[in-house]
N, C-alpha and C. Protein backbone atom coordinates (compact mmCIF):
# COMPACT_ATOMS: atom_id res chain seq x y z
N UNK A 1 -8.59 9.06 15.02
CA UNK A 1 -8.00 9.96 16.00
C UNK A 1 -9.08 10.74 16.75
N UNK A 2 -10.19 11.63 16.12
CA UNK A 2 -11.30 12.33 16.76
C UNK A 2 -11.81 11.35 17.87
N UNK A 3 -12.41 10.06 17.26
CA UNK A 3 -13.00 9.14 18.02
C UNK A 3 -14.61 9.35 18.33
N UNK A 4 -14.86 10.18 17.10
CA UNK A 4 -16.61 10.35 16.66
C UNK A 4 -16.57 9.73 15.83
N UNK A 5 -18.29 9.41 15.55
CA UNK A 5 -18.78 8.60 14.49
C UNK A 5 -18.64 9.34 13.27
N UNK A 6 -18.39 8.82 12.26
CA UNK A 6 -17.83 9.47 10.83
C UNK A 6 -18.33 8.27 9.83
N UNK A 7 -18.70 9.30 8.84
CA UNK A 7 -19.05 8.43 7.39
C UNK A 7 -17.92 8.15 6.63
N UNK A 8 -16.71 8.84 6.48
CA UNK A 8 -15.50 9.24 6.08
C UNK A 8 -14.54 9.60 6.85
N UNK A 9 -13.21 9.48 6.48
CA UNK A 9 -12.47 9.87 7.51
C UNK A 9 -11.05 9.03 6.40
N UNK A 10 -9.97 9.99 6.69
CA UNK A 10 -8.88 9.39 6.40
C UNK A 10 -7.84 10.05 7.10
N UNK A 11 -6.91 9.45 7.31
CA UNK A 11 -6.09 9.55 8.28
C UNK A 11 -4.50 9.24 8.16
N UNK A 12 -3.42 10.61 8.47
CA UNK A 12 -2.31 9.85 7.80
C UNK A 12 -0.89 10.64 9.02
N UNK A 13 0.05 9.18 8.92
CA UNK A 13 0.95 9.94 9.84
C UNK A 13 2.27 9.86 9.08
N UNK A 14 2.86 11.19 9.59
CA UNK A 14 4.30 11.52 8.76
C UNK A 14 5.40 11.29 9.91
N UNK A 15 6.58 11.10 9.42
CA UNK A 15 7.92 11.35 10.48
C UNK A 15 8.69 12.41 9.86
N UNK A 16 8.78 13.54 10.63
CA UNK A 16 9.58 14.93 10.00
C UNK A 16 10.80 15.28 10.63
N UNK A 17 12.18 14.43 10.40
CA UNK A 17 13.62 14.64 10.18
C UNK A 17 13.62 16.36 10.21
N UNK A 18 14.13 17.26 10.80
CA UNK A 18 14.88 18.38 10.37
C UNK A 18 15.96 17.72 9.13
N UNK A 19 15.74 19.01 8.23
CA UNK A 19 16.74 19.21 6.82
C UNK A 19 16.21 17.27 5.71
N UNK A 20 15.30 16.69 6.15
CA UNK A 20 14.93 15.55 5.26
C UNK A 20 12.97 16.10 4.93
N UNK A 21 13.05 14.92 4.06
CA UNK A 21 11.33 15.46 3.50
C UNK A 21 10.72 14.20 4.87
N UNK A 22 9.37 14.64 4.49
CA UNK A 22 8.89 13.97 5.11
C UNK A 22 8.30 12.53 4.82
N UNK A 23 8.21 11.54 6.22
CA UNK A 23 8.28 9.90 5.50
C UNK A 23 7.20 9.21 6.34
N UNK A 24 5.87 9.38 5.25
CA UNK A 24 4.97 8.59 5.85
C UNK A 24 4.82 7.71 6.28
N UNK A 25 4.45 7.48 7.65
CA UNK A 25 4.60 6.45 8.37
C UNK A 25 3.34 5.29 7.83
N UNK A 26 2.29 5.80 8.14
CA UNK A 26 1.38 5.38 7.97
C UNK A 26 -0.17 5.51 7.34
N UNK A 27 -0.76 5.51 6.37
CA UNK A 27 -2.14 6.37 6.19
C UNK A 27 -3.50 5.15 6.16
N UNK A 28 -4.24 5.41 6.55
CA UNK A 28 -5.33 4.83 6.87
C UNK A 28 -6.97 5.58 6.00
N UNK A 29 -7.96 4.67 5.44
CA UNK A 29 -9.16 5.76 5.29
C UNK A 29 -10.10 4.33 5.37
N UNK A 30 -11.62 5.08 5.51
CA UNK A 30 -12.65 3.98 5.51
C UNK A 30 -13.59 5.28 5.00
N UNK A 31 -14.75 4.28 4.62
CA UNK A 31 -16.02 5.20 4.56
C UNK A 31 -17.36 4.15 3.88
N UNK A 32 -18.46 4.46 4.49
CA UNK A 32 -19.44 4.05 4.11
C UNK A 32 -20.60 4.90 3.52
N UNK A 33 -21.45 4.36 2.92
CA UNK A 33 -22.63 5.42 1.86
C UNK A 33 -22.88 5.43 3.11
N UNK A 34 -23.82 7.08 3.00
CA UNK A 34 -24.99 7.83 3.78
C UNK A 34 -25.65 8.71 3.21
N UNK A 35 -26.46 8.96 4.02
CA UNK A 35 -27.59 9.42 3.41
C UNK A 35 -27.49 11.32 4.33
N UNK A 36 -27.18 12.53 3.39
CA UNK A 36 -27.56 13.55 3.72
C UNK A 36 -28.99 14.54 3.20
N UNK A 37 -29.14 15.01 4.52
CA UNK A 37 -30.73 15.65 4.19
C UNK A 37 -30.57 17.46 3.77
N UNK A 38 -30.91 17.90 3.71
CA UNK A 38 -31.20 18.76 3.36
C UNK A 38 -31.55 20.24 4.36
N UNK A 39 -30.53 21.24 4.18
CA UNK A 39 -31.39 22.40 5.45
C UNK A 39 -32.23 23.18 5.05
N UNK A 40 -32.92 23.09 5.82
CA UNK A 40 -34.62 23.64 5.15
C UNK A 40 -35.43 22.75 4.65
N UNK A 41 -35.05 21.51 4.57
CA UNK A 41 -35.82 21.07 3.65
C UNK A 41 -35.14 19.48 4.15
N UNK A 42 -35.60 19.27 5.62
CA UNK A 42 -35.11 17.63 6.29
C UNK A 42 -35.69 16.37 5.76
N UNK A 43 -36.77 16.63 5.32
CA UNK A 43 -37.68 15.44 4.16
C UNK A 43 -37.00 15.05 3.21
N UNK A 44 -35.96 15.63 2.51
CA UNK A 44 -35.14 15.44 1.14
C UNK A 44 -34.12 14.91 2.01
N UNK A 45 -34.17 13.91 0.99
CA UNK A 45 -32.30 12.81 1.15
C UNK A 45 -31.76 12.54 0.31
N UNK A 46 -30.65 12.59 0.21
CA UNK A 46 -29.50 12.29 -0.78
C UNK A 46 -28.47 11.05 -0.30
N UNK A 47 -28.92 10.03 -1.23
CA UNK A 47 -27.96 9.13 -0.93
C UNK A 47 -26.36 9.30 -1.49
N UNK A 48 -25.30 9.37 -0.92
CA UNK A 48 -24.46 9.28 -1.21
C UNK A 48 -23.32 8.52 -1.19
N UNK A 49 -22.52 7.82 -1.93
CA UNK A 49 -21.66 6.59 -1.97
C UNK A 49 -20.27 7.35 -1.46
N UNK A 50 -20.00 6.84 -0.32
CA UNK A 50 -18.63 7.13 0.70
C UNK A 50 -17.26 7.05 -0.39
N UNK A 51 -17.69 5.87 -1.03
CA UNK A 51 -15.92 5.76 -2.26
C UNK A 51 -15.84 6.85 -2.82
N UNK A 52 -17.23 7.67 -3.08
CA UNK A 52 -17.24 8.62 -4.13
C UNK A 52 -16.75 9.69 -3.99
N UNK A 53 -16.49 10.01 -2.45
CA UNK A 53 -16.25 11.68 -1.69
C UNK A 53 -14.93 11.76 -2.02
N UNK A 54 -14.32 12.82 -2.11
CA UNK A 54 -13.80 13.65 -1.96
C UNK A 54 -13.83 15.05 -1.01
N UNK A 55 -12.69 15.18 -0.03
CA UNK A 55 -13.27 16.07 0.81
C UNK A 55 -12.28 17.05 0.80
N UNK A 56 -12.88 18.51 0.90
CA UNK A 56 -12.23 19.73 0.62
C UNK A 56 -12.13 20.16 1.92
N UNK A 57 -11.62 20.08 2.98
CA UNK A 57 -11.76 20.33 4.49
C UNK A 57 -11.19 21.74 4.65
N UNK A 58 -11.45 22.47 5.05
CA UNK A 58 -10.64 23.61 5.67
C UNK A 58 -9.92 23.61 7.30
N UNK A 59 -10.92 22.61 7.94
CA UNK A 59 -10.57 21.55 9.38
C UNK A 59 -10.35 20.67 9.65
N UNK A 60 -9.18 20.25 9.01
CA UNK A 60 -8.50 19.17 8.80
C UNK A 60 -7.35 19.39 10.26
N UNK A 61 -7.96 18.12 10.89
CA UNK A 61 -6.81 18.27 12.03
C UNK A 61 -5.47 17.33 11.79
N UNK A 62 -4.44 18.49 12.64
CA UNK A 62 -3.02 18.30 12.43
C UNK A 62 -2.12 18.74 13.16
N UNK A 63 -1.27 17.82 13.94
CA UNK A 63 -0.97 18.22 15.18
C UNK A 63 0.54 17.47 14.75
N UNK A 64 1.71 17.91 15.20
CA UNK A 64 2.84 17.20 15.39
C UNK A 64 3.46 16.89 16.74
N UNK A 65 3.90 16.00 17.08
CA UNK A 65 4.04 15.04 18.99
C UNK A 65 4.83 13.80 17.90
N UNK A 66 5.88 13.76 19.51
CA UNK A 66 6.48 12.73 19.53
C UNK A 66 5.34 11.30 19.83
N UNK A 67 6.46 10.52 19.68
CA UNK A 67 5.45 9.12 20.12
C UNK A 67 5.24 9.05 21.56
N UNK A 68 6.09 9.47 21.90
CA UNK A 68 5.90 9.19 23.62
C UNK A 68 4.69 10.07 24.37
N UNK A 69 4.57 11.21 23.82
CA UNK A 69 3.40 12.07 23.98
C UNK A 69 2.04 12.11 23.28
N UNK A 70 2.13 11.07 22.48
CA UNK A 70 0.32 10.58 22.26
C UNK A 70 -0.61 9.91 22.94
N UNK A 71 -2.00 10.23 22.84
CA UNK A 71 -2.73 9.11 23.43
C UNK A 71 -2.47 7.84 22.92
N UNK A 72 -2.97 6.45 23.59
CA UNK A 72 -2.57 5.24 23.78
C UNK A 72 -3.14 4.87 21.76
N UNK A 73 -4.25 5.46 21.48
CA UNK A 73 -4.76 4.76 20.44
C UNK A 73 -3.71 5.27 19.39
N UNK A 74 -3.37 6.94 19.35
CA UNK A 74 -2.37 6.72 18.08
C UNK A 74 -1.37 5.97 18.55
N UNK A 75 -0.52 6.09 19.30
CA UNK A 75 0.34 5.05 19.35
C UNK A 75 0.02 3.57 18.58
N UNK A 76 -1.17 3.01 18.83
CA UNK A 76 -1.01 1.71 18.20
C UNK A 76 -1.12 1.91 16.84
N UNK A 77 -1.78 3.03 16.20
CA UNK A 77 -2.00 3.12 14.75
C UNK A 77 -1.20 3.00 14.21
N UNK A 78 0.23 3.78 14.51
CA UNK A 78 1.79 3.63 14.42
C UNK A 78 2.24 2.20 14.70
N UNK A 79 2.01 1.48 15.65
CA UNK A 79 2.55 0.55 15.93
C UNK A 79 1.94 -0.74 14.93
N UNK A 80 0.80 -0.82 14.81
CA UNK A 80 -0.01 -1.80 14.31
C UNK A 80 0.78 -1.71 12.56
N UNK A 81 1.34 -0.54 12.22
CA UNK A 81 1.84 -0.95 10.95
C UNK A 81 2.74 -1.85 10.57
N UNK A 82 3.82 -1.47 11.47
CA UNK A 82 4.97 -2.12 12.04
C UNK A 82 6.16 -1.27 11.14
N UNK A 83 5.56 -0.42 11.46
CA UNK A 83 6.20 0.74 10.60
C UNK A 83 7.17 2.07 12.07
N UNK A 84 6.46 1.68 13.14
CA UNK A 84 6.85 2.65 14.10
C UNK A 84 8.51 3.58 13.90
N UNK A 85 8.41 3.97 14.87
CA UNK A 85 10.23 5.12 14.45
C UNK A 85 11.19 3.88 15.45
N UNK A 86 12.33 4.71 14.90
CA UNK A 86 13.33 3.93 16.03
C UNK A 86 13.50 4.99 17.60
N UNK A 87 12.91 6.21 17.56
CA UNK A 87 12.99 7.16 18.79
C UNK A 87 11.93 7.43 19.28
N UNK A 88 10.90 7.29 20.08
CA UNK A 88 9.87 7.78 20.85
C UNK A 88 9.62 8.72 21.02
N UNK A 89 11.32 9.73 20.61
CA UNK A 89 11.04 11.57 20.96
C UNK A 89 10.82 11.82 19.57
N UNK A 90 11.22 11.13 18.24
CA UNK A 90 10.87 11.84 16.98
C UNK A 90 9.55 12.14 16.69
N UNK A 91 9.92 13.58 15.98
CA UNK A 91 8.25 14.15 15.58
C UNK A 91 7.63 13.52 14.61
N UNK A 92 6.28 13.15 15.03
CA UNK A 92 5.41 12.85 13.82
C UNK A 92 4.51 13.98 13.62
N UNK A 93 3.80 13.88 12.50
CA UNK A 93 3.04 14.60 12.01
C UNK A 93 1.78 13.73 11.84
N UNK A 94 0.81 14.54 12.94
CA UNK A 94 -0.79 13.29 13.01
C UNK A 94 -2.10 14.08 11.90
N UNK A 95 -2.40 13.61 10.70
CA UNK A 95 -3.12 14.48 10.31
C UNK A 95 -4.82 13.80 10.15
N UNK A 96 -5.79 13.77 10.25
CA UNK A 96 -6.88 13.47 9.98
C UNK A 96 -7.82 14.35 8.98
N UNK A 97 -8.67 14.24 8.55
CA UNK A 97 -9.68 14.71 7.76
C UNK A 97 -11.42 13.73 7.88
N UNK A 98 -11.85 14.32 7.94
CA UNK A 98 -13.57 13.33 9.02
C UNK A 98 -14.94 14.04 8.80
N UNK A 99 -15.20 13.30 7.76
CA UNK A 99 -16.65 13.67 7.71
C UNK A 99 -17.55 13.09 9.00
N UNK A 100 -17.71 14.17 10.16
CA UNK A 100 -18.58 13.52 10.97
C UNK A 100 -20.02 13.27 10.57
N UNK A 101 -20.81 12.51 11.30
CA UNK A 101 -22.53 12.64 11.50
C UNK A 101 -22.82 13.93 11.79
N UNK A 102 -23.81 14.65 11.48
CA UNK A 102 -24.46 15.48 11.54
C UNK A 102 -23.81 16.91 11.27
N UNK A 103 -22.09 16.78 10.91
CA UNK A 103 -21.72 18.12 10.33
C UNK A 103 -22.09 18.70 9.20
N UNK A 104 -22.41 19.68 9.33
CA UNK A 104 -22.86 20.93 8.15
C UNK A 104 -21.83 21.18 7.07
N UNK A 105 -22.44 20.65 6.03
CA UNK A 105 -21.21 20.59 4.89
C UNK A 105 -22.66 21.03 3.36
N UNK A 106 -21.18 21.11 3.10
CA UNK A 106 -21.22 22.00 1.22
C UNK A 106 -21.53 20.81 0.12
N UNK A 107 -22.57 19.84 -0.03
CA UNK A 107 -22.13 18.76 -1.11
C UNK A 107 -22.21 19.39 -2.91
N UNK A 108 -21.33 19.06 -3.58
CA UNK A 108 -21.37 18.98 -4.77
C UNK A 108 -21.36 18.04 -5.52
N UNK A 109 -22.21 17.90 -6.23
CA UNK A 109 -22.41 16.91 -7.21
C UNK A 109 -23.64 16.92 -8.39
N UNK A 110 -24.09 15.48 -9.09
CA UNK A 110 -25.25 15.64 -10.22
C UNK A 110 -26.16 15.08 -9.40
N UNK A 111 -27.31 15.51 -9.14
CA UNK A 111 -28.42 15.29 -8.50
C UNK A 111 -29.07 13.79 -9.72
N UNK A 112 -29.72 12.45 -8.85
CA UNK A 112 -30.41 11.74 -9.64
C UNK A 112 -30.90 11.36 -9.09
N UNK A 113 -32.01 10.31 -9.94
CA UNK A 113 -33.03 9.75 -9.27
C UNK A 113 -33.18 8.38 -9.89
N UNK A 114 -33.63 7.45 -8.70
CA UNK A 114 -33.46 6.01 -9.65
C UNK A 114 -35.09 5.40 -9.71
N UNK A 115 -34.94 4.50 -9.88
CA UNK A 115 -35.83 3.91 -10.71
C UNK A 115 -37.40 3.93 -9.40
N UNK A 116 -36.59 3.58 -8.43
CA UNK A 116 -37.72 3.66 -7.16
C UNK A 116 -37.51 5.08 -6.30
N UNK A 117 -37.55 6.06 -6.60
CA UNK A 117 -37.38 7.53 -6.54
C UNK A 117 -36.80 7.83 -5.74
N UNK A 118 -35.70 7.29 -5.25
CA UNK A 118 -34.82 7.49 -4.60
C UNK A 118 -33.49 8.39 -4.62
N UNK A 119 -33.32 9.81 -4.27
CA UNK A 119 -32.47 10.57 -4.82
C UNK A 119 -31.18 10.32 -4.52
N UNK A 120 -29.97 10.20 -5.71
CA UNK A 120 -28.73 9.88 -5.61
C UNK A 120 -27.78 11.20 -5.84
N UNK A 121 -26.89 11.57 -5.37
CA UNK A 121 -25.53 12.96 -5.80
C UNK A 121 -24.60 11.42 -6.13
N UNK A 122 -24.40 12.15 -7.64
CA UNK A 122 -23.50 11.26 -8.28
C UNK A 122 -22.29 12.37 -8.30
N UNK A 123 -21.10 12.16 -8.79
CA UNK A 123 -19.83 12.71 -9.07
C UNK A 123 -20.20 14.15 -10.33
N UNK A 124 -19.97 14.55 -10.32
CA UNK A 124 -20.09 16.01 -11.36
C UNK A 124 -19.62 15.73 -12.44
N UNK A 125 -19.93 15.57 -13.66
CA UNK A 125 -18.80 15.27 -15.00
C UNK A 125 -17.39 16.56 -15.01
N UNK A 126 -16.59 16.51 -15.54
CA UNK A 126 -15.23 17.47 -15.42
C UNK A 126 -16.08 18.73 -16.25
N UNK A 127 -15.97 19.88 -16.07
CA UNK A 127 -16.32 21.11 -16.36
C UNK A 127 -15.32 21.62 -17.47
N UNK A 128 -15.62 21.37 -18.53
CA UNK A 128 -15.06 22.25 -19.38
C UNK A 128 -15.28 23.09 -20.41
N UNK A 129 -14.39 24.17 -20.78
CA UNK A 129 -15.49 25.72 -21.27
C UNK A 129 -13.67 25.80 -22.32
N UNK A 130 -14.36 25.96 -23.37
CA UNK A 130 -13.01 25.67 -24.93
C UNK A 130 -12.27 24.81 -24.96
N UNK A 131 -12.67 23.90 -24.22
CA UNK A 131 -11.80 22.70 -24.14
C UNK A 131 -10.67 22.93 -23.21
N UNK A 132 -10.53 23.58 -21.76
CA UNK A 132 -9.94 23.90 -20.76
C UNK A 132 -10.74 23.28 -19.67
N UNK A 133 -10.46 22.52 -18.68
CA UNK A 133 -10.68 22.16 -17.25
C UNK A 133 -11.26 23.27 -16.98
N UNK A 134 -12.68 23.76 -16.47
CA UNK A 134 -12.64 24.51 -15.43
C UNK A 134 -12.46 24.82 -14.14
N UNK A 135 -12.84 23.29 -13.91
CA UNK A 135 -12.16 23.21 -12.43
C UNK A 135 -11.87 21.54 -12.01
N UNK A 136 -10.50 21.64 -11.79
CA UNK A 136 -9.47 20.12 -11.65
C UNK A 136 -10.48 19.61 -10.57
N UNK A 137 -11.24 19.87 -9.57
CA UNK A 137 -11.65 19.58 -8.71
C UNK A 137 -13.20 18.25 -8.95
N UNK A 138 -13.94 19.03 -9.93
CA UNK A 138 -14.75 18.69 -10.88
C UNK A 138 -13.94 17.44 -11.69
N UNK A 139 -14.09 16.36 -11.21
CA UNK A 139 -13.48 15.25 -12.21
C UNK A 139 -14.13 13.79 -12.85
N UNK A 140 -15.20 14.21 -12.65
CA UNK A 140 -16.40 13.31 -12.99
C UNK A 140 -15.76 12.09 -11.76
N UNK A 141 -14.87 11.71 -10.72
CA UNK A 141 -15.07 10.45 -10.60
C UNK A 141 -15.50 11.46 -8.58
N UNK A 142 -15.38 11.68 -7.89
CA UNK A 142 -15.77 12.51 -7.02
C UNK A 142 -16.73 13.39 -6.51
N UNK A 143 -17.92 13.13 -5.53
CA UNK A 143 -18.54 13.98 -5.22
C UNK A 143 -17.86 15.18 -4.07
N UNK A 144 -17.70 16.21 -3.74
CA UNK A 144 -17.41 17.19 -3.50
C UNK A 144 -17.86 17.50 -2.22
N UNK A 145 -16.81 17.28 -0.87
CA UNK A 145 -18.00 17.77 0.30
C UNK A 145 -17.03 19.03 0.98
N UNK A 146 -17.17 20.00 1.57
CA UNK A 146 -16.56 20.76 2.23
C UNK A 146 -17.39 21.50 3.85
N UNK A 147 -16.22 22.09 4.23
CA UNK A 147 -16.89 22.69 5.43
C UNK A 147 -16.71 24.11 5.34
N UNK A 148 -16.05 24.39 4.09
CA UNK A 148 -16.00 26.10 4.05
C UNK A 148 -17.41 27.06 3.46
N UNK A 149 -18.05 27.70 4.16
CA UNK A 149 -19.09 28.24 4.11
C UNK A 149 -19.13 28.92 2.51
N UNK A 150 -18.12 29.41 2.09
CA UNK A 150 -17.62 29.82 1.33
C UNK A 150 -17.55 28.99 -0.28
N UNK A 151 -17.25 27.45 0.37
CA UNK A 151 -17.10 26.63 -1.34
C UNK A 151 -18.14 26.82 -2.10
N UNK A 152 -17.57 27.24 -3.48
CA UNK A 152 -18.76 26.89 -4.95
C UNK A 152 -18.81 28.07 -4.85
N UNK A 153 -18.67 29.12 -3.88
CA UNK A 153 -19.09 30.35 -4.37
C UNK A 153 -18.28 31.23 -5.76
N UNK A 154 -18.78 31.77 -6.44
CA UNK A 154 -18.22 33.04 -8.00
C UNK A 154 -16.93 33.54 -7.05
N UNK A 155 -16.08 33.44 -7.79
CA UNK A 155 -15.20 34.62 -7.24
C UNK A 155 -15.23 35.73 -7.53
N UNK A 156 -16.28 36.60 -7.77
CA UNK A 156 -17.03 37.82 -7.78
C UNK A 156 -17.71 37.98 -6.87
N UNK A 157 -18.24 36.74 -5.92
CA UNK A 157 -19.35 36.77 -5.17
C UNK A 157 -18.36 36.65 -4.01
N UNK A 158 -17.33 36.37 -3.77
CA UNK A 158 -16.51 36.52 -2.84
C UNK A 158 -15.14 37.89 -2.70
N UNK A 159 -15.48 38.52 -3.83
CA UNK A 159 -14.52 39.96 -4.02
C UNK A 159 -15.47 40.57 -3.48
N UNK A 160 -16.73 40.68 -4.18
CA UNK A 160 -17.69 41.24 -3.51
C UNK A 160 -18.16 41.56 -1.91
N UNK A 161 -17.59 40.67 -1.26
CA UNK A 161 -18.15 39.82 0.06
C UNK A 161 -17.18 40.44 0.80
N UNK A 162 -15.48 40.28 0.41
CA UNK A 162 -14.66 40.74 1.13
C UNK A 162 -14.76 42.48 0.73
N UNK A 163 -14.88 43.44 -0.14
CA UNK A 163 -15.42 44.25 0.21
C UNK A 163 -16.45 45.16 0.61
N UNK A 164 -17.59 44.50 1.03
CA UNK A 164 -18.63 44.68 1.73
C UNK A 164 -17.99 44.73 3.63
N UNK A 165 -17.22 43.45 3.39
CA UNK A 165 -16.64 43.60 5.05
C UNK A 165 -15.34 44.85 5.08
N UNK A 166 -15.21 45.21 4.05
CA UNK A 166 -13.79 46.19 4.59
C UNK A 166 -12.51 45.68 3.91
N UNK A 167 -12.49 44.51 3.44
CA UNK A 167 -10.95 43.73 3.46
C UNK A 167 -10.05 44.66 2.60
């Protein structure tokens, strides 16, 4: 839908009935490994495997339009399923999520190194403290990317933060 270059990207469309749930029309994803560098520090690379992401977006675009009021390409995305609506005026729901090239993101993961020193972010093992999840997010099979300036931070370090600003 963006129609930038992306390492990731998944993509999904709903049909939303008033008084019914909603009935995915269609969902789509791709992604290939890349390699992210480092700010401050552009010499360091991290290879990372595209199957592996998981993405925590806070800008996740999402727009609802009939069919008749999309550009030509969603239309075929819809159409190419063969899934399309029976009304041209019913609402869909267009949602994307897109790791572009060169966006500024949050990675989480286990830092490694292989045999020809090549640095890898593998998936995080699951975090757990008494035998409780610490965080569902953390699932050993997922590396972790976000765009919120904010992810990974203590939630002390963000009580903190919001009252420093006033909140």
């Amino acid at each position: 839908m963006c129609e930038e270059v992306c390492v990731v990207h998944k993509t999904k469309v709903e049909q939303n009935a008033p008084g019914q749930e909603a009935k995915v029309i269609t969902e789509r994803s791709g992604c290939v490994d890349f390699v992210a560098t480092l700010e401050g520090a552009p010499d360091l690379q991290l290879t990372v495997h595209g199957k592996e992401v998981r993405m925590c977006f806070s800008s996740c675009t999402k727009e609802m339009r009939s069919l008749r009021d999309v550009p030509a390409k969603w239309r075929e995305l819809v159409q190419a399923e063969g899934a399309g609506t029976d009304n041209e005026d019913d609402h869909l729901v267009f949602q994307e999520e897109a790791l572009r090239v060169g966006q500024l993101v949050t990675l989480v993961g286990d830092l490694h190194r292989d045999a020809s020193g090549q640095l890898l972010l593998w998936p995080a093992p699951a975090s757990r403290l008494d035998g409780a999840v610490v965080s569902p997010l953390l699932d050993g099979v997922h590396v972790l990317v976000s765009d919120d300036p904010d992810f990974g931070a203590k939630t002390d370090d963000l009580v903190e933060a919001d009252r420093y600003q006033g909140v």
